[in-house]
C-alpha atoms as a PDB file:
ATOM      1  CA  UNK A   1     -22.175   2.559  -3.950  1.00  0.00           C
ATOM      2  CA  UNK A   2     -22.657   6.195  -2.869  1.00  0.00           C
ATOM      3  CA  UNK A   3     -26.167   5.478  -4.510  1.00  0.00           C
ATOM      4  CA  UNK A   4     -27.045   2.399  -3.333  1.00  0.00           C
ATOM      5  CA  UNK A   5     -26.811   3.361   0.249  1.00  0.00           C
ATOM      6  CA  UNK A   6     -28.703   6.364   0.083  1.00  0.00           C
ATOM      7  CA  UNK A   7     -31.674   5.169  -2.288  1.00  0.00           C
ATOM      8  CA  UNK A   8     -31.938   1.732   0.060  1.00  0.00           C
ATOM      9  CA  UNK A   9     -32.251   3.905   3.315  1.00  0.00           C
ATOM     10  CA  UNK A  10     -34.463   6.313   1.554  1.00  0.00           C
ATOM     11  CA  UNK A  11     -37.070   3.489   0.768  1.00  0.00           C
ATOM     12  CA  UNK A  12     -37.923   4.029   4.850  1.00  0.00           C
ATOM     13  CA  UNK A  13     -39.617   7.009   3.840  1.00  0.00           C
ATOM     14  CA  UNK A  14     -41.505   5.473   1.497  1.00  0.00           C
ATOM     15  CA  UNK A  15     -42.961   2.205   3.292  1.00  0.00           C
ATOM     16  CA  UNK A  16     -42.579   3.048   6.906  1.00  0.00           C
ATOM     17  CA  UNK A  17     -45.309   4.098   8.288  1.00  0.00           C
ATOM     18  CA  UNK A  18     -46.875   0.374   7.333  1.00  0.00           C
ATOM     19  CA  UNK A  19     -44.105  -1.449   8.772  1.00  0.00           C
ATOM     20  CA  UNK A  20     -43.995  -3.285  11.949  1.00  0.00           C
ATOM     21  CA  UNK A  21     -40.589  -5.237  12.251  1.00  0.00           C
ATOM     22  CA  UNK A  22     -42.528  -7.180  15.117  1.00  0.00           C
ATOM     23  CA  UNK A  23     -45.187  -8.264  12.805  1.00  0.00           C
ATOM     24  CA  UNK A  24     -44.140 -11.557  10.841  1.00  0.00           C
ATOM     25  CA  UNK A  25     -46.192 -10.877   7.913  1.00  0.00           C
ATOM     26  CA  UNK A  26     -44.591  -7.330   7.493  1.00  0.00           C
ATOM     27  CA  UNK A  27     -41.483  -8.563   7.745  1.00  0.00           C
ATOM     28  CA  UNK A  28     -41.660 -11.119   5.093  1.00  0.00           C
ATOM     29  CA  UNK A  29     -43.234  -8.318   2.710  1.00  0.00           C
ATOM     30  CA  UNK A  30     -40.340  -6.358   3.424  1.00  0.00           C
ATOM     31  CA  UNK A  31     -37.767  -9.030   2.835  1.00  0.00           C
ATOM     32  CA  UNK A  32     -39.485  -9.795  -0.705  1.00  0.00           C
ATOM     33  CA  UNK A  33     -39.821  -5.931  -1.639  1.00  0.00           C
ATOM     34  CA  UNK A  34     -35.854  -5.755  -0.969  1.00  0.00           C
ATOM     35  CA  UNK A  35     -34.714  -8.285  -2.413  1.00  0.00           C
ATOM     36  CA  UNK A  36     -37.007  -7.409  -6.112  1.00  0.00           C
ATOM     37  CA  UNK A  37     -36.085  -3.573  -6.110  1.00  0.00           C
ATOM     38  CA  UNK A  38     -32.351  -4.212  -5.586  1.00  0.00           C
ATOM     39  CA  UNK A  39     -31.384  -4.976  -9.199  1.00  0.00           C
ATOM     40  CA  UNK A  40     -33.766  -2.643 -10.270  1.00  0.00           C
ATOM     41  CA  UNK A  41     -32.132   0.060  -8.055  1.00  0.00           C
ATOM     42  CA  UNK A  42     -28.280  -1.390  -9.246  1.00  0.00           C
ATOM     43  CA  UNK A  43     -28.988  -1.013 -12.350  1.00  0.00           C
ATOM     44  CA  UNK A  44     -30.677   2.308 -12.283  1.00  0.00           C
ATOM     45  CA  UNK A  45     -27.527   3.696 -10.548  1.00  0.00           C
ATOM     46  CA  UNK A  46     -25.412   2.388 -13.296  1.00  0.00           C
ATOM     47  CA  UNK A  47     -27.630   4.167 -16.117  1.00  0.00           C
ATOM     48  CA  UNK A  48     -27.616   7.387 -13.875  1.00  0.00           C
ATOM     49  CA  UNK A  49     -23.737   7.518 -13.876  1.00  0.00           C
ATOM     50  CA  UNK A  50     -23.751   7.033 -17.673  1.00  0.00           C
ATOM     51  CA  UNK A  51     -26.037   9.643 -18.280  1.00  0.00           C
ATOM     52  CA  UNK A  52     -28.614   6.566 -20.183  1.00  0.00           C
ATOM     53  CA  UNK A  53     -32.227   6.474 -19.539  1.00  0.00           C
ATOM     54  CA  UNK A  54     -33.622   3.909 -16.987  1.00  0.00           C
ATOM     55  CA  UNK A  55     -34.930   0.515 -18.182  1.00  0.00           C
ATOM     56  CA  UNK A  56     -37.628  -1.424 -16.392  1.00  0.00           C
ATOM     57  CA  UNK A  57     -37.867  -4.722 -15.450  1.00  0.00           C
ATOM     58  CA  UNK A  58     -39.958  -6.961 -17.356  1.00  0.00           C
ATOM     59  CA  UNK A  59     -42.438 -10.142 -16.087  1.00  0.00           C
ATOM     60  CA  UNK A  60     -41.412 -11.917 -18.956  1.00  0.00           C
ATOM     61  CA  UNK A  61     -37.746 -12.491 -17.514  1.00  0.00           C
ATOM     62  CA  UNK A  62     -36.169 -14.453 -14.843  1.00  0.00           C
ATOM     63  CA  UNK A  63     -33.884 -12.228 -11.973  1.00  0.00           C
ATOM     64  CA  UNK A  64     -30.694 -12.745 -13.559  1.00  0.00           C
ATOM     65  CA  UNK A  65     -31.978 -11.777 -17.237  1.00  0.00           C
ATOM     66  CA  UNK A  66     -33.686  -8.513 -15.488  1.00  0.00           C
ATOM     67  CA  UNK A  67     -31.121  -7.448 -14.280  1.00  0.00           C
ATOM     68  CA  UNK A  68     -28.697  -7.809 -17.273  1.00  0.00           C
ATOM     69  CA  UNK A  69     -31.813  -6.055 -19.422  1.00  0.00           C
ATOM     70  CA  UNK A  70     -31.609  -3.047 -17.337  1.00  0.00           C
ATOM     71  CA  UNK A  71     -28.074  -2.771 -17.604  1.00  0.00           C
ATOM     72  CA  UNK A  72     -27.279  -2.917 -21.028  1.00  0.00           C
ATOM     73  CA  UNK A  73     -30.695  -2.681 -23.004  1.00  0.00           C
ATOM     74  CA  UNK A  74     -32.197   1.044 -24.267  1.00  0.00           C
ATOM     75  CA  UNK A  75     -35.421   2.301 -24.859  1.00  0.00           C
ATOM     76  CA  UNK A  76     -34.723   1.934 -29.190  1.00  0.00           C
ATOM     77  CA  UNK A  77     -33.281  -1.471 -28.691  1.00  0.00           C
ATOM     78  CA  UNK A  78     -36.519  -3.439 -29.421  1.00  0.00           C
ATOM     79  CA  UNK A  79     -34.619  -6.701 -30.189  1.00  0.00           C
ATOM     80  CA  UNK A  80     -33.142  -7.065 -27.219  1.00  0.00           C
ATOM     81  CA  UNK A  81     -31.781 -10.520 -27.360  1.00  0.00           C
ATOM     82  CA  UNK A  82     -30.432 -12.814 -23.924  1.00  0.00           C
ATOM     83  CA  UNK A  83     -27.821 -14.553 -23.769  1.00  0.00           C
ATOM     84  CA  UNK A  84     -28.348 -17.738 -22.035  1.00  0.00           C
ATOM     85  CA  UNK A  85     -24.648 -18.574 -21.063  1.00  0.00           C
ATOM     86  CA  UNK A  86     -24.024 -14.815 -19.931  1.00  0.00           C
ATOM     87  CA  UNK A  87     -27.322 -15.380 -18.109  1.00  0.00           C
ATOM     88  CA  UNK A  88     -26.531 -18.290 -15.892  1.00  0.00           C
ATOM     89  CA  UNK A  89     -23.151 -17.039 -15.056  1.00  0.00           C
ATOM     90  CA  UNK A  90     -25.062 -14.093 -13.704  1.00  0.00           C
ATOM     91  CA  UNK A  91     -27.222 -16.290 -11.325  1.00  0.00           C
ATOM     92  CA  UNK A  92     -24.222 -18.331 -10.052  1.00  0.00           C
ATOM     93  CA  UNK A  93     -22.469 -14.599  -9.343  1.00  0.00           C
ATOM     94  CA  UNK A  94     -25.250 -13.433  -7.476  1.00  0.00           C
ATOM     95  CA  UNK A  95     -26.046 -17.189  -5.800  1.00  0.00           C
ATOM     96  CA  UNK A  96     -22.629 -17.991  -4.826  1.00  0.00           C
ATOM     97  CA  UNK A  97     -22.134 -14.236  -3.388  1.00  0.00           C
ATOM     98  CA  UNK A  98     -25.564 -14.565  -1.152  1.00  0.00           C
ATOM     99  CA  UNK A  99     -23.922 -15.224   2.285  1.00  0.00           C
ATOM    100  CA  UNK A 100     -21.129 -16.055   3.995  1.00  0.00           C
ATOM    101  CA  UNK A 101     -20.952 -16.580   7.699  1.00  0.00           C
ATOM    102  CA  UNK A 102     -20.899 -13.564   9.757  1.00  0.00           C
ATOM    103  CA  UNK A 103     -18.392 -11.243   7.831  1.00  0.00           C
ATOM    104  CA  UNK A 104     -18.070  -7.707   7.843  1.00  0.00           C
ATOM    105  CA  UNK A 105     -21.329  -6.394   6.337  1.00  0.00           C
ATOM    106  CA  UNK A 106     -23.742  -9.100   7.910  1.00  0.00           C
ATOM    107  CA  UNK A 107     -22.626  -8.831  11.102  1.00  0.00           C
ATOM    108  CA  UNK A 108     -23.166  -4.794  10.637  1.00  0.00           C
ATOM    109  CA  UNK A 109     -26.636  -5.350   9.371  1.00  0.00           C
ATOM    110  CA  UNK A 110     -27.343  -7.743  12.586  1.00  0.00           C
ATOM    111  CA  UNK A 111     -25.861  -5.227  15.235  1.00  0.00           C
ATOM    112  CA  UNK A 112     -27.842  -2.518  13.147  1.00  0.00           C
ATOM    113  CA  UNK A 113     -31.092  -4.738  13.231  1.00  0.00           C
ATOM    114  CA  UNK A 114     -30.614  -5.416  17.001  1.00  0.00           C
ATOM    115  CA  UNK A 115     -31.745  -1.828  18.198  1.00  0.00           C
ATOM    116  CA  UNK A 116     -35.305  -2.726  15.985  1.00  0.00           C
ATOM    117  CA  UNK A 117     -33.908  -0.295  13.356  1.00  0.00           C
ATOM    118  CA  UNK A 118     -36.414  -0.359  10.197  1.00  0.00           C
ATOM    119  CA  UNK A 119     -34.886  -3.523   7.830  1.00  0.00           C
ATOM    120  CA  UNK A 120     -33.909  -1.017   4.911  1.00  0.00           C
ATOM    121  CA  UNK A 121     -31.739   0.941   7.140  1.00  0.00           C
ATOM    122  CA  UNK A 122     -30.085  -2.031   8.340  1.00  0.00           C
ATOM    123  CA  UNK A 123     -29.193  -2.929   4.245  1.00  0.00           C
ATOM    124  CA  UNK A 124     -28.064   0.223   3.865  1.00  0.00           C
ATOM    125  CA  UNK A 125     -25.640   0.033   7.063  1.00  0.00           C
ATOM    126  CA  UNK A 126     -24.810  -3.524   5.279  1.00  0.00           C
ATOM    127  CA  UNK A 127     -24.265  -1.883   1.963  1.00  0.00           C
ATOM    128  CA  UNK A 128     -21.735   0.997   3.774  1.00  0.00           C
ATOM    129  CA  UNK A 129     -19.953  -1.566   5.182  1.00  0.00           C
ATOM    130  CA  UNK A 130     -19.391  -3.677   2.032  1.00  0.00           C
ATOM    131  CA  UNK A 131     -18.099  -0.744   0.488  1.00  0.00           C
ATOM    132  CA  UNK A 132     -15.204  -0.491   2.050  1.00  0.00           C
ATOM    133  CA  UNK A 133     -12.057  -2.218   0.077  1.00  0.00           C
ATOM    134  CA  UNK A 134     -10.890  -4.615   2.201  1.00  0.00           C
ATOM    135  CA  UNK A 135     -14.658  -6.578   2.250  1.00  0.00           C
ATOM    136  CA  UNK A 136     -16.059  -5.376  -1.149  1.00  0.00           C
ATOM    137  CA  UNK A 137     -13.548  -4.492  -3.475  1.00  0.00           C
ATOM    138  CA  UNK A 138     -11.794  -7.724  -4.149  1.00  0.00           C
ATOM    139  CA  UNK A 139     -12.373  -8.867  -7.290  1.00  0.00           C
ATOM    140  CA  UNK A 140     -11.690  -5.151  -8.371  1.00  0.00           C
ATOM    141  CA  UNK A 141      -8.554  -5.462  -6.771  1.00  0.00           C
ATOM    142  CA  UNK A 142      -8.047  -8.234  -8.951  1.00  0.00           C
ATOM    143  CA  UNK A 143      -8.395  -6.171 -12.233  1.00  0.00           C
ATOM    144  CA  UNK A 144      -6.039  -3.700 -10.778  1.00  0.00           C
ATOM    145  CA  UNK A 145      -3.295  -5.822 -10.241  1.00  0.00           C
ATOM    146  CA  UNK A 146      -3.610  -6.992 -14.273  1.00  0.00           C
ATOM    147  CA  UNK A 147      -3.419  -3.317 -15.249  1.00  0.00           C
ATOM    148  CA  UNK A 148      -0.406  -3.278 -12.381  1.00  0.00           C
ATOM    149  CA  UNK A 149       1.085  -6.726 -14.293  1.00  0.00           C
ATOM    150  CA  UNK A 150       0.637  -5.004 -18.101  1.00  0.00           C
ATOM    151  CA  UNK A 151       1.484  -8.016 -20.486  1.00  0.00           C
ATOM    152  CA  UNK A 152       1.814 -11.606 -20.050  1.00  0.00           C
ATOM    153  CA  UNK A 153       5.589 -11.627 -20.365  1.00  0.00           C
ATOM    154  CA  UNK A 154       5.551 -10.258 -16.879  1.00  0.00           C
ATOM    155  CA  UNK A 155       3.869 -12.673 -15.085  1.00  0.00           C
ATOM    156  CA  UNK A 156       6.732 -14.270 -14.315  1.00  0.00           C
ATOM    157  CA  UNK A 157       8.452 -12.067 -12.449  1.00  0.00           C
ATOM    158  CA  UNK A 158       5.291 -10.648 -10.983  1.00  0.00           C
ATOM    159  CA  UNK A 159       4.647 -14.061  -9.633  1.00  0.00           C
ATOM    160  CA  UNK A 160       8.298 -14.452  -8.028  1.00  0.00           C
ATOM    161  CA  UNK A 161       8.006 -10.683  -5.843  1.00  0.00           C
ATOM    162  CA  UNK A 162       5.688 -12.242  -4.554  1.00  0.00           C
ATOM    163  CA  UNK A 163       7.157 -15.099  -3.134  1.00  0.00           C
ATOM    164  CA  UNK A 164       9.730 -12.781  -1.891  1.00  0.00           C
ATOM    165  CA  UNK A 165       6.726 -10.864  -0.491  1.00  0.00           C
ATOM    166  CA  UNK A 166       7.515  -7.428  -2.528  1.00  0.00           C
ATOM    167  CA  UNK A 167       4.409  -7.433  -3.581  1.00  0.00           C
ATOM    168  CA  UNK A 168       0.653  -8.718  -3.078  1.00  0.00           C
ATOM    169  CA  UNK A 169      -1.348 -11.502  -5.020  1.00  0.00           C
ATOM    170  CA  UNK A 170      -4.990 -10.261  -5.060  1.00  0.00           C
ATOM    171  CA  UNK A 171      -7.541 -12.917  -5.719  1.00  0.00           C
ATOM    172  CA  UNK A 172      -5.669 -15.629  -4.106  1.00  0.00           C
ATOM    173  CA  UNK A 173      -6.281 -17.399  -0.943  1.00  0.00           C
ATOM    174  CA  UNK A 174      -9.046 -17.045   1.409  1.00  0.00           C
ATOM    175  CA  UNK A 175      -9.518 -16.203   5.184  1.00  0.00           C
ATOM    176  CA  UNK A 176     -11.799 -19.028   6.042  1.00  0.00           C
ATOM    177  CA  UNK A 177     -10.523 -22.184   3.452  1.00  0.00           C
ATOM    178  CA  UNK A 178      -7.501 -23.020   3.935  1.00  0.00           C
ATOM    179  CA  UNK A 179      -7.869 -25.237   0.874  1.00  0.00           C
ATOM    180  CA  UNK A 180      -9.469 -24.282  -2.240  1.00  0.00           C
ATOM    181  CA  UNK A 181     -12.278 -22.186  -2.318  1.00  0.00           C
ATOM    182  CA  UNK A 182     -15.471 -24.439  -3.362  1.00  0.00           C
ATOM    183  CA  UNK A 183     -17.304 -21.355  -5.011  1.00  0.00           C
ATOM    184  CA  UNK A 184     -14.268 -20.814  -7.216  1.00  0.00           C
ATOM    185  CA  UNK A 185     -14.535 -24.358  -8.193  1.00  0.00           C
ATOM    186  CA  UNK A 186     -17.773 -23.640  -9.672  1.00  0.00           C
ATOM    187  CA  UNK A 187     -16.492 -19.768 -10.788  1.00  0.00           C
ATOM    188  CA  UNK A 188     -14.179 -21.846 -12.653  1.00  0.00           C
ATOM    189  CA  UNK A 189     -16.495 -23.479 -14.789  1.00  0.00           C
ATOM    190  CA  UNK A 190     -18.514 -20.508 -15.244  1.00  0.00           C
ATOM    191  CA  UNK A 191     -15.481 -18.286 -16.184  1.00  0.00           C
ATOM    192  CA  UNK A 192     -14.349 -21.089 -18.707  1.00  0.00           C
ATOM    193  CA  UNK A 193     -17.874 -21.286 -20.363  1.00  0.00           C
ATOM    194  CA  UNK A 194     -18.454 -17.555 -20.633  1.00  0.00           C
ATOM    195  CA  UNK A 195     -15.008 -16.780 -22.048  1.00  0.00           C
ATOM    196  CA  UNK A 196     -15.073 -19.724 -25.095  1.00  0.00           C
ATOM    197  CA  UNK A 197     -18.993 -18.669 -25.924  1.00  0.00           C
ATOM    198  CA  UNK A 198     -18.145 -14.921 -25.793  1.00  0.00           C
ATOM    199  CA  UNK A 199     -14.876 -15.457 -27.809  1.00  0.00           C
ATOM    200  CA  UNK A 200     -13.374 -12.468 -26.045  1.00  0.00           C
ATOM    201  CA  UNK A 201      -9.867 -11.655 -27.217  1.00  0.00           C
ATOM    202  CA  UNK A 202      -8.963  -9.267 -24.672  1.00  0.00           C
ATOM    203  CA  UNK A 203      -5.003  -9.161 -23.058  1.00  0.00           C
ATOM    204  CA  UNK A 204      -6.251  -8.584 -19.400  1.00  0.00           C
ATOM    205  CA  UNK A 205      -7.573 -11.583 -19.077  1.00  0.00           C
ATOM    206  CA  UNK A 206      -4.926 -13.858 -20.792  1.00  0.00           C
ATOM    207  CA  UNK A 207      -3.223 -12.603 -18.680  1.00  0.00           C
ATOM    208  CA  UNK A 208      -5.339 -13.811 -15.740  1.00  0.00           C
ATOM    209  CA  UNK A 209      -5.468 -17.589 -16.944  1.00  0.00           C
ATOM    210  CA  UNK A 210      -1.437 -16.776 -17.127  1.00  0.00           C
ATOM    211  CA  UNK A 211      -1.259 -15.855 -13.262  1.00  0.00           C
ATOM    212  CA  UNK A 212      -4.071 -19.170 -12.847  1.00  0.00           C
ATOM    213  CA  UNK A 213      -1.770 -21.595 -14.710  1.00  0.00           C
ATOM    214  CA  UNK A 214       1.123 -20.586 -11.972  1.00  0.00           C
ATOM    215  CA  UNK A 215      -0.960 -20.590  -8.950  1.00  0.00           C
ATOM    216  CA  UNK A 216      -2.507 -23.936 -10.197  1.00  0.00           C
ATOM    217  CA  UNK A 217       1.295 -25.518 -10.872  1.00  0.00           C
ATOM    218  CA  UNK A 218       3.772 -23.918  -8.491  1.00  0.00           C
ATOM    219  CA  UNK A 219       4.825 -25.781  -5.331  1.00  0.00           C
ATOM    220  CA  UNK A 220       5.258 -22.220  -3.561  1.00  0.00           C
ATOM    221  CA  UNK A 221       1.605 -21.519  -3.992  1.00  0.00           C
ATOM    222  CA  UNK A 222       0.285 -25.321  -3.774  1.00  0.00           C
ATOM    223  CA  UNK A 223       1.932 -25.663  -0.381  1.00  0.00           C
ATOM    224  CA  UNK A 224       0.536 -22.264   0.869  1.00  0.00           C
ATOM    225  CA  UNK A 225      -3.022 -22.774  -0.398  1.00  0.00           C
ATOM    226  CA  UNK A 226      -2.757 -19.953  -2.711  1.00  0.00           C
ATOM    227  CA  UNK A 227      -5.442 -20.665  -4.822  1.00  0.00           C
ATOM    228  CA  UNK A 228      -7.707 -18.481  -6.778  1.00  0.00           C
ATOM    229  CA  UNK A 229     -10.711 -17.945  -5.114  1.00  0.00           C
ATOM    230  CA  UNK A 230     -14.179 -16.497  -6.170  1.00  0.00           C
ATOM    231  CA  UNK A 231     -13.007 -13.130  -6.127  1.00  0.00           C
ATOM    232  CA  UNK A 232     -10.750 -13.638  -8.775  1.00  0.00           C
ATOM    233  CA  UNK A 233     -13.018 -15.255 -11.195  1.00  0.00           C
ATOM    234  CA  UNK A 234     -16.262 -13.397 -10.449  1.00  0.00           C
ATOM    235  CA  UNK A 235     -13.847 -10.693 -11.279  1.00  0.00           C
ATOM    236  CA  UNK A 236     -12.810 -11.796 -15.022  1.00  0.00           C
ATOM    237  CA  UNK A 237     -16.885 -12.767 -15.632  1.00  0.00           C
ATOM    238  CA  UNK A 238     -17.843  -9.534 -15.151  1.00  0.00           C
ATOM    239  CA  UNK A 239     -15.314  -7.454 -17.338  1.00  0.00           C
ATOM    240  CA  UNK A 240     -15.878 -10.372 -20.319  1.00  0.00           C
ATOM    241  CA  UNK A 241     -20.169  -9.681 -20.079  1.00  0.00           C
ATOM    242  CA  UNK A 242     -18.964  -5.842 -20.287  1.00  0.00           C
ATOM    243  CA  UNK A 243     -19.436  -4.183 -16.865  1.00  0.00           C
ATOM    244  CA  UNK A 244     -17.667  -1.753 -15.522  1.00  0.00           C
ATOM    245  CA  UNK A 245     -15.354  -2.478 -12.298  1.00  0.00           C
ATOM    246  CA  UNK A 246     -17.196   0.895 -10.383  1.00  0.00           C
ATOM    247  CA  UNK A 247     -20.323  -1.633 -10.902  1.00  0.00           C
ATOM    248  CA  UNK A 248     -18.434  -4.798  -9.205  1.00  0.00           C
ATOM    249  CA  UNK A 249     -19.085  -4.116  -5.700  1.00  0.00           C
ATOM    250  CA  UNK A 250     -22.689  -3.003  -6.072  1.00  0.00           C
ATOM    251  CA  UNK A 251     -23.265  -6.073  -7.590  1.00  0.00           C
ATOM    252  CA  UNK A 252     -21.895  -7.781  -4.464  1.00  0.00           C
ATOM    253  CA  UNK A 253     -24.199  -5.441  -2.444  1.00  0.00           C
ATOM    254  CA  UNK A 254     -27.312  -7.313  -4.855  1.00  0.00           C
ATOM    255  CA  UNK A 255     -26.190 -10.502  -4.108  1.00  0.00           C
ATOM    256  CA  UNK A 256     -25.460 -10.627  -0.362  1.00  0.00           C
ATOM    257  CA  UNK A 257     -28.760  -8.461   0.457  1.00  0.00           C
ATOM    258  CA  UNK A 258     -30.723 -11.777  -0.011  1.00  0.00           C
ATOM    259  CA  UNK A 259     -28.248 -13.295   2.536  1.00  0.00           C
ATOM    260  CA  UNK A 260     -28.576  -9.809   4.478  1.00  0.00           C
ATOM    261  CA  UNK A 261     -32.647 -10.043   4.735  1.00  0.00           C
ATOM    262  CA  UNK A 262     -32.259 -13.154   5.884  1.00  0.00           C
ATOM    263  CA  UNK A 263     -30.136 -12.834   8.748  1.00  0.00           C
ATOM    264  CA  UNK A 264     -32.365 -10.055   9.847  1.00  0.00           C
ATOM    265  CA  UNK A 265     -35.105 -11.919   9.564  1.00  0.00           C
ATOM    266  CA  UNK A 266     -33.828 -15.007  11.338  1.00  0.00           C
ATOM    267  CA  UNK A 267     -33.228 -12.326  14.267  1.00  0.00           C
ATOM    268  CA  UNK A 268     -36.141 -11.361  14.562  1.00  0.00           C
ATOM    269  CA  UNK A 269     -37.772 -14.784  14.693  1.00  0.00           C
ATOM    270  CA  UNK A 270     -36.751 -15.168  18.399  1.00  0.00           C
ATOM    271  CA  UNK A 271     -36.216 -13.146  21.047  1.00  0.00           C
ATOM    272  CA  UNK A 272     -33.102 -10.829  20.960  1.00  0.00           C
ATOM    273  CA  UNK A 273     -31.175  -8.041  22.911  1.00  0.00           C
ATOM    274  CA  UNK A 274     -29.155  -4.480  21.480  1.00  0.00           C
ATOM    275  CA  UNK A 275     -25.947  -5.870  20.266  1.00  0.00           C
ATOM    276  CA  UNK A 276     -23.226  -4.734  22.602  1.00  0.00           C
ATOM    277  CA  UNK A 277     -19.441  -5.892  21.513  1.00  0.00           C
ATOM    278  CA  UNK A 278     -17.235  -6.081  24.310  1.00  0.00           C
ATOM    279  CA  UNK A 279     -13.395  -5.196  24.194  1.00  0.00           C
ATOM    280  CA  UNK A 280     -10.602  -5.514  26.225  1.00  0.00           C
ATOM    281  CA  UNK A 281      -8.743  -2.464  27.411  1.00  0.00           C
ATOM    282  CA  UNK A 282      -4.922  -2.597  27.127  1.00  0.00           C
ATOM    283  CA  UNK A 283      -3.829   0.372  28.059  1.00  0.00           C
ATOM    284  CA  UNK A 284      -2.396   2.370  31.109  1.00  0.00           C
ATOM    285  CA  UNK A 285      -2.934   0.400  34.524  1.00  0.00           C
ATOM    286  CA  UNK A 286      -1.979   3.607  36.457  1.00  0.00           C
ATOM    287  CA  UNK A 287      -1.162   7.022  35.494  1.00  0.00           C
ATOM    288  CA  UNK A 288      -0.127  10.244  37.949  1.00  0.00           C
ATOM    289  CA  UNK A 289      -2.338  13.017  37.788  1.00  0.00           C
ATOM    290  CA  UNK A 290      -0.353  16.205  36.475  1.00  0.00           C
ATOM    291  CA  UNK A 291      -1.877  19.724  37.204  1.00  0.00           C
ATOM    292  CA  UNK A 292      -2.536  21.594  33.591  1.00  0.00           C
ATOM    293  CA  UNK A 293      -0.152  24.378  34.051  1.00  0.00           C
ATOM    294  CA  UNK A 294       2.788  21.470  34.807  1.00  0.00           C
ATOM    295  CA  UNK A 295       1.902  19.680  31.458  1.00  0.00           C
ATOM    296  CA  UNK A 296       4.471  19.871  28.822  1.00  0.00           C
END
């Protein structure tokens, strides 16, 4: 993420002097450029922590298959093969992750675009405030509480400290549905698919099906709307196709930057003012005035 926000900003150096956020034509250009270069730029941030040489995209394949090239394919591997199942789920991830009302990160990209910043900075605002754990970092949270859980065997009483509120269930629930989250629904078909065609036998995420079976079953978490939302299965997708959870939230960052561009563009299709939040001060009403040297 540390990369991602300083390689988006820095493409202002490299295309601003040709951008005019007030011209339409410029700013479609822009939105187009952003959204191609950001898997490219993911990726490339991946192979640079690894130590592997960059892969290019190629014309010949679709955004999701790109993407997953550059990630996992070398220079020597000259049978690359796709996988189509691995593939789709890939799309749906980055389609189902494209926008959501005005959370954390779109609203900063808004209040960054309102002062006419250039575009990229305003992704790269969006990008620092995704990064932050409590917006970005839930379906890694959702790993970490497996390696928290350990085995199977102690799901159960995993799952009953948290009805007495001991601990935390990551990946369940939702601050806007109160009901089940409908991009889980379809997470849940996607998770199901990759996991029989990948034939992973791996006891993290048995265990996750064993903490879905409970939340699916028990009253406790039926009559609280504790379901598992998308966070939990985009989660167990992406550590079955083989990424690494440091990758998860840059990811997120690919996804929501088409949902990003487009807020900022829908701005700046009609007239607008500087974002100014308002706040309410609750402090002191009155306080005495108490000469320095009287001051304890």
């Amino acid at each position: 993420m540390a990369i991602m926000v300083g390689v988006v900003g820095a493409l202002s150096a490299f295309y601003h002097e040709d951008l005019d956020v007030s011209n339409e034509e410029h700013r479609e250009i822009t939105a187009i450029r952003l959204i191609a270069k950001m898997p490219t730029l993911a990726a490339m941030s991946y192979k640079y922590s690894q130590g592997e040489p960059f892969m290019y995209p190629r014309n010949d394949f679709n955004y999701a298959e790109n993407f997953l090239y550059m990630m996992f394919a070398t220079p020597a591997d000259v049978d690359y093969e796709k996988n189509d199942v691995i593939t789709r789920a890939m799309d749906k991830i980055f389609t189902l992750h494209a926008d959501h009302e005005q959370n954390a990160s779109t609203s900063t990209v808004r209040l960054a675009g309102s002062t006419g910043a250039n575009p990229y900075a305003c992704i790269a605002a969006g990008i620092a405030a995704l990064w932050g754990p409590s917006h970005g970092g839930a379906n890694e949270a959702v790993l970490e509480m497996l390696d928290e859980i350990g085995t199977v065997e102690n799901v159960p009483e995993f799952m009953e400290k948290v009805k007495s509120r001991e601990v935390k269930l990551m990946g369940f629930g939702h601050r806007v549905y109160k009901n089940f989250d409908p991009r889980a629904q379809v997470m849940k078909e996607t998770c199901d698919e990759v996991l029989e065609a990948l034939g992973i036998n791996d006891p993290k995420l048995e265990l996750a099906m064993a903490l879905e079976k409970i939340a699916l079953e028990d009253p406790f978490f039926i009559e609280r709307n504790l379901y598992p939302n998308v966070d939990f299965y985009s989660g167990i997708i992406l550590k079955a196709i083989g990424i690494p959870t440091s990758m998860f939230t840059v990811i997120f960052a690919l996804a929501r930057t088409s949902g990003w561009i487009s807020h900022w563009l829908e701005m700046h299709s009609a007239p607008f003012k500087i974002g100014r939040p308002r706040q309410l001060y609750t402090g002191e009403t009155r306080r005495d005035f108490v000469k320095v040297e009287d001051r304890k």
